[in-house]
PDB file of N, CA and C in Angstrom:
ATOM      1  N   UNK A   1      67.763 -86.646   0.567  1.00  0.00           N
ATOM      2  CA  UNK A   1      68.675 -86.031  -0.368  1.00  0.00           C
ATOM      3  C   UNK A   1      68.813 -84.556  -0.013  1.00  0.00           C
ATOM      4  N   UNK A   2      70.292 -84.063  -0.373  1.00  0.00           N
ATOM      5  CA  UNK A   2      70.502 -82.515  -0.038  1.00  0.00           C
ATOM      6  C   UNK A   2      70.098 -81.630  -1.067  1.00  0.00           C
ATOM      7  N   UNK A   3      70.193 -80.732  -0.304  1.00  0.00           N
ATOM      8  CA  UNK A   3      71.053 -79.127  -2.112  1.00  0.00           C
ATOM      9  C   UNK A   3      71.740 -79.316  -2.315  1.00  0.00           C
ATOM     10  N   UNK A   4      71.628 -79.242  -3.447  1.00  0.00           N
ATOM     11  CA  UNK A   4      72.932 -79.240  -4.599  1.00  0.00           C
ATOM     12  C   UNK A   4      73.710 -78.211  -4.067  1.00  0.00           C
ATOM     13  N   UNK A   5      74.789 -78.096  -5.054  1.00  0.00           N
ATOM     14  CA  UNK A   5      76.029 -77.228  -4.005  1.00  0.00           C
ATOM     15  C   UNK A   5      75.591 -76.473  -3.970  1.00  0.00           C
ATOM     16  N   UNK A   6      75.296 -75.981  -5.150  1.00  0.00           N
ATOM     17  CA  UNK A   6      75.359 -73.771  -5.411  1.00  0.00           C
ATOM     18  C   UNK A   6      74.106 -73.687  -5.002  1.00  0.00           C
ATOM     19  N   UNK A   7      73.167 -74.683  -4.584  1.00  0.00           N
ATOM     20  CA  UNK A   7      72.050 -73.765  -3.830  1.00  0.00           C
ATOM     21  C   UNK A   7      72.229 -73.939  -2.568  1.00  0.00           C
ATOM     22  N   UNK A   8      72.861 -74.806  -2.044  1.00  0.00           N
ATOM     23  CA  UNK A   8      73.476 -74.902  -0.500  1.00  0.00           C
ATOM     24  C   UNK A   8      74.385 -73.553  -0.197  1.00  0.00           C
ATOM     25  N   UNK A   9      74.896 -73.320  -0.991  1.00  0.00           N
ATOM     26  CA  UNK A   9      75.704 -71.867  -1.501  1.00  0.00           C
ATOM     27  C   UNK A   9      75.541 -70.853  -1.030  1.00  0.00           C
ATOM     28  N   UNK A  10      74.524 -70.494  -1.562  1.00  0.00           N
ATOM     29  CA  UNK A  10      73.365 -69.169  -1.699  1.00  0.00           C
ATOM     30  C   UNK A  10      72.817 -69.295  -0.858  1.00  0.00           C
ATOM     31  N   UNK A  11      71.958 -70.390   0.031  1.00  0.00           N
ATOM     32  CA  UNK A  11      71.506 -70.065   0.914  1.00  0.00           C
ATOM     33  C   UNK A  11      72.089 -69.891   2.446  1.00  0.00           C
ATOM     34  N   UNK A  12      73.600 -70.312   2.399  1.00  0.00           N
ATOM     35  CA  UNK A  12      74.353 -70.156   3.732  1.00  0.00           C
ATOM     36  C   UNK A  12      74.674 -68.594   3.029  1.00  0.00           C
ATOM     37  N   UNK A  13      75.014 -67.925   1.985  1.00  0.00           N
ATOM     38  CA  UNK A  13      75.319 -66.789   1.955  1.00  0.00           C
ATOM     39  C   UNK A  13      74.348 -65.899   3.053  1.00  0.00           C
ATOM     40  N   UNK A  14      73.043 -66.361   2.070  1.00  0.00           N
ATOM     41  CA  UNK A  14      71.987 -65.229   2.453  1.00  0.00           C
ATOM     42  C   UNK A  14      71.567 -65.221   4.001  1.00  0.00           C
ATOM     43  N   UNK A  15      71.833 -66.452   4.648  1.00  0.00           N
ATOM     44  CA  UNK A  15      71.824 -66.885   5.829  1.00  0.00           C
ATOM     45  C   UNK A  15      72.588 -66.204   6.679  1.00  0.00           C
ATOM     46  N   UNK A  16      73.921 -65.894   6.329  1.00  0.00           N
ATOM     47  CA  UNK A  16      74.975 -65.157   6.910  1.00  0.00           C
ATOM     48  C   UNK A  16      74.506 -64.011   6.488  1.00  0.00           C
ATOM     49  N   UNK A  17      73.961 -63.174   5.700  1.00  0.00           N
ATOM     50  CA  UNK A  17      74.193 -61.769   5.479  1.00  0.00           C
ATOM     51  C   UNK A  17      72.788 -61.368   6.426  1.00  0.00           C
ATOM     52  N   UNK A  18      71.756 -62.036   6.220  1.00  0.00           N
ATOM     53  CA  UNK A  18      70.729 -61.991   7.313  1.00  0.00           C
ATOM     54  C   UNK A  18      71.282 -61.998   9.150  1.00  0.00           C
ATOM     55  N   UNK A  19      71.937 -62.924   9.515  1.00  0.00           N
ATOM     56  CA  UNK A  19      72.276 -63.080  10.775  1.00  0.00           C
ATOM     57  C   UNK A  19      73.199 -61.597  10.852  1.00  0.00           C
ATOM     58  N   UNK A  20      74.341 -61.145   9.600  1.00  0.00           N
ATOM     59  CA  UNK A  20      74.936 -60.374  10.146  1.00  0.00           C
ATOM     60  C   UNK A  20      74.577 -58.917  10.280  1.00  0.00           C
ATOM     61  N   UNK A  21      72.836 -58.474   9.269  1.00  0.00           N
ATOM     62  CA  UNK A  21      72.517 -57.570   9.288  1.00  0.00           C
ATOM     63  C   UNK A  21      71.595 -57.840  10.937  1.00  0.00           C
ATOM     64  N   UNK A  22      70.554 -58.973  11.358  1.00  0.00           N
ATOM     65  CA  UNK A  22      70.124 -58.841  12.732  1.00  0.00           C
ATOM     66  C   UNK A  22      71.225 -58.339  14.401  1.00  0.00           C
ATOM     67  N   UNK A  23      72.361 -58.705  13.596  1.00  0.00           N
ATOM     68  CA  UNK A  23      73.638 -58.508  14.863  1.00  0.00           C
ATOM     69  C   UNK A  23      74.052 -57.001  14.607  1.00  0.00           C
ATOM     70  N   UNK A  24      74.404 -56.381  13.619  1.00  0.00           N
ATOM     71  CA  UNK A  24      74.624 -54.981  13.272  1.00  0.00           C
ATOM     72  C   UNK A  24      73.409 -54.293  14.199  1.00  0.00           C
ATOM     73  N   UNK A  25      72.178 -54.468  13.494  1.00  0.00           N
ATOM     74  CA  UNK A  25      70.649 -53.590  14.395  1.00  0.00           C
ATOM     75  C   UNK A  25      70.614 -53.966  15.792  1.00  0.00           C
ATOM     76  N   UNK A  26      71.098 -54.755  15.883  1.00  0.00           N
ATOM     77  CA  UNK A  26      71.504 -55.506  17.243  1.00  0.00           C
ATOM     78  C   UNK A  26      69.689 -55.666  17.361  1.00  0.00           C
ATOM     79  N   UNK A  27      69.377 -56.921  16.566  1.00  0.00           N
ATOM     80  CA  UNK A  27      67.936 -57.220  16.825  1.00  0.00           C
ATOM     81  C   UNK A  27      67.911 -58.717  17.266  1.00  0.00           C
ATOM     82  N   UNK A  28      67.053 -59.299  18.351  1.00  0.00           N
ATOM     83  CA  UNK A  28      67.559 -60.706  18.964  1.00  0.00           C
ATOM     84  C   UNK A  28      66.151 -61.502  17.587  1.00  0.00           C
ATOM     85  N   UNK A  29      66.088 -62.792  17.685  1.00  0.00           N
ATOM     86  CA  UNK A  29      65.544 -63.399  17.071  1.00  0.00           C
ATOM     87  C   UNK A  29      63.611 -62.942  17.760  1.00  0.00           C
ATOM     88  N   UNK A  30      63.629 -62.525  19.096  1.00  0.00           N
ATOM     89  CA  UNK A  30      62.411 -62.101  19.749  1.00  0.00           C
ATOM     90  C   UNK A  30      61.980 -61.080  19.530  1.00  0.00           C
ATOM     91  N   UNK A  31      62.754 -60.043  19.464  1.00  0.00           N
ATOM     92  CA  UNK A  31      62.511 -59.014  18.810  1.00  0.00           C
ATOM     93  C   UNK A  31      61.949 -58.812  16.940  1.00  0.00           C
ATOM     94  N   UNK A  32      62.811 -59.665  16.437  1.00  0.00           N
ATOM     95  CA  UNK A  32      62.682 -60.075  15.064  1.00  0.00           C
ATOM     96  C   UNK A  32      60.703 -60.343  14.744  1.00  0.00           C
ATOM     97  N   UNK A  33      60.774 -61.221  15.681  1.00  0.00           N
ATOM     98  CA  UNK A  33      59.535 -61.776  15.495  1.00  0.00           C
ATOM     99  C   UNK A  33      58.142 -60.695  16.166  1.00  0.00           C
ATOM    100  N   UNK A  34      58.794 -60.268  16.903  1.00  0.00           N
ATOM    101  CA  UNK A  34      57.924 -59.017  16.992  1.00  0.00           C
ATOM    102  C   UNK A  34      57.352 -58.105  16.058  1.00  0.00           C
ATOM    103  N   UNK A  35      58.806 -57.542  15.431  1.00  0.00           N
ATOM    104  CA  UNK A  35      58.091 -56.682  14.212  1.00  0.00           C
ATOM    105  C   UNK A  35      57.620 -57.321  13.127  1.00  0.00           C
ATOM    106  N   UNK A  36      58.282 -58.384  13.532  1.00  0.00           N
ATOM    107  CA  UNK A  36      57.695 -59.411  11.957  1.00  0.00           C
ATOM    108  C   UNK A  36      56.103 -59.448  12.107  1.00  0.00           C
ATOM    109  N   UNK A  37      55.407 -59.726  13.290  1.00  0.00           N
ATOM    110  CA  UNK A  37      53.888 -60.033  13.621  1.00  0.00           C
ATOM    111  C   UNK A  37      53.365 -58.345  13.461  1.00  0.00           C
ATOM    112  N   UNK A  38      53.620 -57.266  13.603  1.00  0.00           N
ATOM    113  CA  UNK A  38      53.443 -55.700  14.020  1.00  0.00           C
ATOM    114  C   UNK A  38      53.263 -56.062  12.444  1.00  0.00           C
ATOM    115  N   UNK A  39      53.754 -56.728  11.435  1.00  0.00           N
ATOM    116  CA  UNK A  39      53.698 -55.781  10.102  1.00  0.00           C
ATOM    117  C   UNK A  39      52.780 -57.427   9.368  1.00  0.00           C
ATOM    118  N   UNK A  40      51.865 -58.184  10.608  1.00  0.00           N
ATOM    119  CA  UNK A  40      51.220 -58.866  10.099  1.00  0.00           C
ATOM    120  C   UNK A  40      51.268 -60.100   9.611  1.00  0.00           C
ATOM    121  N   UNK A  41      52.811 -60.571   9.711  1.00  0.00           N
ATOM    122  CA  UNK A  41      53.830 -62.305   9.377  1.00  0.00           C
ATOM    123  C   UNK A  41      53.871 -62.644  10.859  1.00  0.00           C
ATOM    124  N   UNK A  42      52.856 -64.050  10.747  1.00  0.00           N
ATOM    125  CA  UNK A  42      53.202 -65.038  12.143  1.00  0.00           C
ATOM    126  C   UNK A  42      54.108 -65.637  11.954  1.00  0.00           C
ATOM    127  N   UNK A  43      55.348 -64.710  12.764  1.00  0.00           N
ATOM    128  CA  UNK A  43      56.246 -65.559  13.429  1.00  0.00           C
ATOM    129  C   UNK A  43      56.882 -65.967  14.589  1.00  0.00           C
ATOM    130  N   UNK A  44      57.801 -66.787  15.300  1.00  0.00           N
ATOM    131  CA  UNK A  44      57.774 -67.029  16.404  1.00  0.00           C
ATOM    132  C   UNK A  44      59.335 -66.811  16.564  1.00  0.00           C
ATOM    133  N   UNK A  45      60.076 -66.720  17.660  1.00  0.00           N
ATOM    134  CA  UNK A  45      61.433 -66.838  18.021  1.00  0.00           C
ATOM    135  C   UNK A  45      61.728 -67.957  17.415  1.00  0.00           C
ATOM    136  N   UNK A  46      60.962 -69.000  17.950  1.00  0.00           N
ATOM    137  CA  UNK A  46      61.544 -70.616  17.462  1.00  0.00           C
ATOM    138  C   UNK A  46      61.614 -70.780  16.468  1.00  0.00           C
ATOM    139  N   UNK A  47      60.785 -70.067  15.509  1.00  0.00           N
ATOM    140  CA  UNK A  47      60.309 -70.481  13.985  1.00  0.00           C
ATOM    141  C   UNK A  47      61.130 -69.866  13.111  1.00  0.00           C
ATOM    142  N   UNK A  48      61.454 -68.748  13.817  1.00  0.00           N
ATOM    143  CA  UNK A  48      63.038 -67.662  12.776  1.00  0.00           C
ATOM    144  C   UNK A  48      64.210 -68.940  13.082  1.00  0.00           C
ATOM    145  N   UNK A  49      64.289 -69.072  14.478  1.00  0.00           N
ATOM    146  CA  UNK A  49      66.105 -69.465  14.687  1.00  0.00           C
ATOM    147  C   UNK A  49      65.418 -70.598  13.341  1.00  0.00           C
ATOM    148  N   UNK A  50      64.721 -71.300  13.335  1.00  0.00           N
ATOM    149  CA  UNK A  50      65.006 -72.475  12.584  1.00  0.00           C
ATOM    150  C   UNK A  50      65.346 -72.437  11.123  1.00  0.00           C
ATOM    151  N   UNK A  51      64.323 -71.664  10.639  1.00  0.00           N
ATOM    152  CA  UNK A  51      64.787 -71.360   9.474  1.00  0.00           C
ATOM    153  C   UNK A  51      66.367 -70.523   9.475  1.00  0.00           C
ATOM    154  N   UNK A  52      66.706 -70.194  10.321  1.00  0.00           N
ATOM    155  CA  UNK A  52      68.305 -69.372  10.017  1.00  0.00           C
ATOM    156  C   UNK A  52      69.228 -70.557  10.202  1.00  0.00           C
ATOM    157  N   UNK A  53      68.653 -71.537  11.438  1.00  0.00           N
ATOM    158  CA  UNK A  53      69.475 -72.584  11.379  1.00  0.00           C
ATOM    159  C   UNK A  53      69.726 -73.382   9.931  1.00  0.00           C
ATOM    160  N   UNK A  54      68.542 -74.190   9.154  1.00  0.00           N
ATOM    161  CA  UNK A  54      68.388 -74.720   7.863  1.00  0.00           C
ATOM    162  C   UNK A  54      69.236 -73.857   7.036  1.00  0.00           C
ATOM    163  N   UNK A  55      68.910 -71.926   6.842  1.00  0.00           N
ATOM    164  CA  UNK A  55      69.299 -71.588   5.979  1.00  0.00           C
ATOM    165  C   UNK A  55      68.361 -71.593   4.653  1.00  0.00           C
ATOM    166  N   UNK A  56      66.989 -71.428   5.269  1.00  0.00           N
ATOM    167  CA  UNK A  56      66.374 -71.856   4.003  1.00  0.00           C
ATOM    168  C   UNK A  56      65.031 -70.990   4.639  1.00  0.00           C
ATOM    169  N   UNK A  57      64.276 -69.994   3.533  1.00  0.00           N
ATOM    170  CA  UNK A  57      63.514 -69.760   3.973  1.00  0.00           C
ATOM    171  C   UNK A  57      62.619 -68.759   2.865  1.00  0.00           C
ATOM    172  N   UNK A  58      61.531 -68.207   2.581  1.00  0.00           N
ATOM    173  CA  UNK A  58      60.691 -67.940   1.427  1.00  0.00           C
ATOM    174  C   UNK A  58      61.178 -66.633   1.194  1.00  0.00           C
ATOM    175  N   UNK A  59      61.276 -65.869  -0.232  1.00  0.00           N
ATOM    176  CA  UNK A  59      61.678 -64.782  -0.220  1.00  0.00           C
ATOM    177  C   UNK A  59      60.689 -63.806   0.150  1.00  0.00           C
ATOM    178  N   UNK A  60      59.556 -64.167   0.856  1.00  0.00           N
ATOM    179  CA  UNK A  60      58.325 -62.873   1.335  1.00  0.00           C
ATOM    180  C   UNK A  60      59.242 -63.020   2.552  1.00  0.00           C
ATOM    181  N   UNK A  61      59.159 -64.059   3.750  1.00  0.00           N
ATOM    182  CA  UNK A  61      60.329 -64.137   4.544  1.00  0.00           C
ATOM    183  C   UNK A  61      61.294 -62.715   4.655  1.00  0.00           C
ATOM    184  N   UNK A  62      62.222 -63.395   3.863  1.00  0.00           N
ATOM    185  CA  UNK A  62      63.215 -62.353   3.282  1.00  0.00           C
ATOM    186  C   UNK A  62      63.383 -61.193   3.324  1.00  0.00           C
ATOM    187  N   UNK A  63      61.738 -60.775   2.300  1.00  0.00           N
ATOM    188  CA  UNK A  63      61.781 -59.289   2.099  1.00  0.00           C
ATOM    189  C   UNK A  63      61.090 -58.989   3.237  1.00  0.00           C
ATOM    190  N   UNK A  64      60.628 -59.593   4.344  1.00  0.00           N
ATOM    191  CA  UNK A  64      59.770 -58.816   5.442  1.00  0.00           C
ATOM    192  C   UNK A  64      60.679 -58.309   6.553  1.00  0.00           C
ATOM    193  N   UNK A  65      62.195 -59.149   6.285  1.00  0.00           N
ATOM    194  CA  UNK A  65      63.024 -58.959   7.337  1.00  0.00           C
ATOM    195  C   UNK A  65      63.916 -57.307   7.025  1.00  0.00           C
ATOM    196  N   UNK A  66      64.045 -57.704   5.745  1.00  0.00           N
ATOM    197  CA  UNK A  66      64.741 -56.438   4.964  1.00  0.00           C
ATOM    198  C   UNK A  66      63.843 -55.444   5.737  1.00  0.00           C
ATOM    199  N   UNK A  67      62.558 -55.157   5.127  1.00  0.00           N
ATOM    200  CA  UNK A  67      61.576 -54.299   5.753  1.00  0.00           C
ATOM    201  C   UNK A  67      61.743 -53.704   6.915  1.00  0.00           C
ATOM    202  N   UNK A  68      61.635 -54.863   8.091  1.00  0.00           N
ATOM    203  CA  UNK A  68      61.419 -54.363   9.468  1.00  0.00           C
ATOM    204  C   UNK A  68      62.806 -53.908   9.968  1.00  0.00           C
ATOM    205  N   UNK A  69      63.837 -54.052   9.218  1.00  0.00           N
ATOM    206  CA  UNK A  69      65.205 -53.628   9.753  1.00  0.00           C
ATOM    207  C   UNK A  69      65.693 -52.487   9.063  1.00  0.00           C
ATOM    208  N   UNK A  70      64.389 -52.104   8.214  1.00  0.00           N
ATOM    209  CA  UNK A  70      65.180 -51.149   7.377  1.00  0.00           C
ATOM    210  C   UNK A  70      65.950 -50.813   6.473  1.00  0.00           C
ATOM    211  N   UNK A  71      66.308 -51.741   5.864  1.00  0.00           N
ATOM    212  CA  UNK A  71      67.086 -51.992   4.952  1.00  0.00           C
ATOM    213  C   UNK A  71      66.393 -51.830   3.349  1.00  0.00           C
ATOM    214  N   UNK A  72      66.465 -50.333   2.499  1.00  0.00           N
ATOM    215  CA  UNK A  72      66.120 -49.923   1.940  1.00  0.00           C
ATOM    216  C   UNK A  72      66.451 -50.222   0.587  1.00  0.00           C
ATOM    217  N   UNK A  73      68.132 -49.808   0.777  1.00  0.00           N
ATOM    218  CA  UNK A  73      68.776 -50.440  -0.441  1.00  0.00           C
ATOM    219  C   UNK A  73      69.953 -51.662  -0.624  1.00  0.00           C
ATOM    220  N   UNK A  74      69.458 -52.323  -1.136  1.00  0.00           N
ATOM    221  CA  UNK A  74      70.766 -54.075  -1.141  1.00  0.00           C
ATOM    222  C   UNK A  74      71.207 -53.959  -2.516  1.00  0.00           C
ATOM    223  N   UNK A  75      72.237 -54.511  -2.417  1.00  0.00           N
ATOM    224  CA  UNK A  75      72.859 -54.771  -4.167  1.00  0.00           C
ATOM    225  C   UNK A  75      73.418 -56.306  -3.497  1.00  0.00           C
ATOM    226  N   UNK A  76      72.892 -57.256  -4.786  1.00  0.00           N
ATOM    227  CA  UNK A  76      73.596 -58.625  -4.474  1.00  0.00           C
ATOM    228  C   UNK A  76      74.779 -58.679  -4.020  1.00  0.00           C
ATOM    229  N   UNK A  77      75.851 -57.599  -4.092  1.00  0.00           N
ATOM    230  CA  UNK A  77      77.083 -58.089  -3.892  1.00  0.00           C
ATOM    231  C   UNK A  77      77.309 -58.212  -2.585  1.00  0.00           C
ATOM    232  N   UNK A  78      76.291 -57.243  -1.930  1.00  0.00           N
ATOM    233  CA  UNK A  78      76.306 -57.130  -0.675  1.00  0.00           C
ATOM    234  C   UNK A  78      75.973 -58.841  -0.215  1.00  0.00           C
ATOM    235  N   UNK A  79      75.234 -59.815  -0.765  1.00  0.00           N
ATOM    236  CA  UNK A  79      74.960 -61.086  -0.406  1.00  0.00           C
ATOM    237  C   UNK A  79      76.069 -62.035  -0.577  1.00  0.00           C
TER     238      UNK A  79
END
């Protein structure tokens, strides 16, 4: 069984606003996982694309990516 819509929704949003803030920093998924491990989250190249692929992924996740890219201030609308 799937997500329901509106959470299938939300998470291709956040999916897209993630991919389009890593392409702005111009950060590759290897790099990603670099600072992601530097600030102490095991992660792997393989293990990001997947979760970006799904679209689904924990909001510590989330906020660790915000973190390492810098991203200080978000307002939902931005999502």
């Amino acid at each position: 069984m799937g997500m329901p819509t509106k959470e299938k929704e939300y998470a291709d949003r956040v999916r897209r606003f993630l991919k389009g803030e890593l392409k702005r920093a111009d950060v590759s998924y290897a790099e990603l996982a670099r600072r992601l491990n530097e600030h102490g989250l095991e992660e792997t190249e393989v293990g990001i694309a997947s979760k970006m692929a799904r679209g689904t992924f924990s909001a510590t996740f989330l906020l660790a990516v915000l973190v390492v890219l810098g991203l200080e201030g978000l307002t939902l609308a931005a999502l």
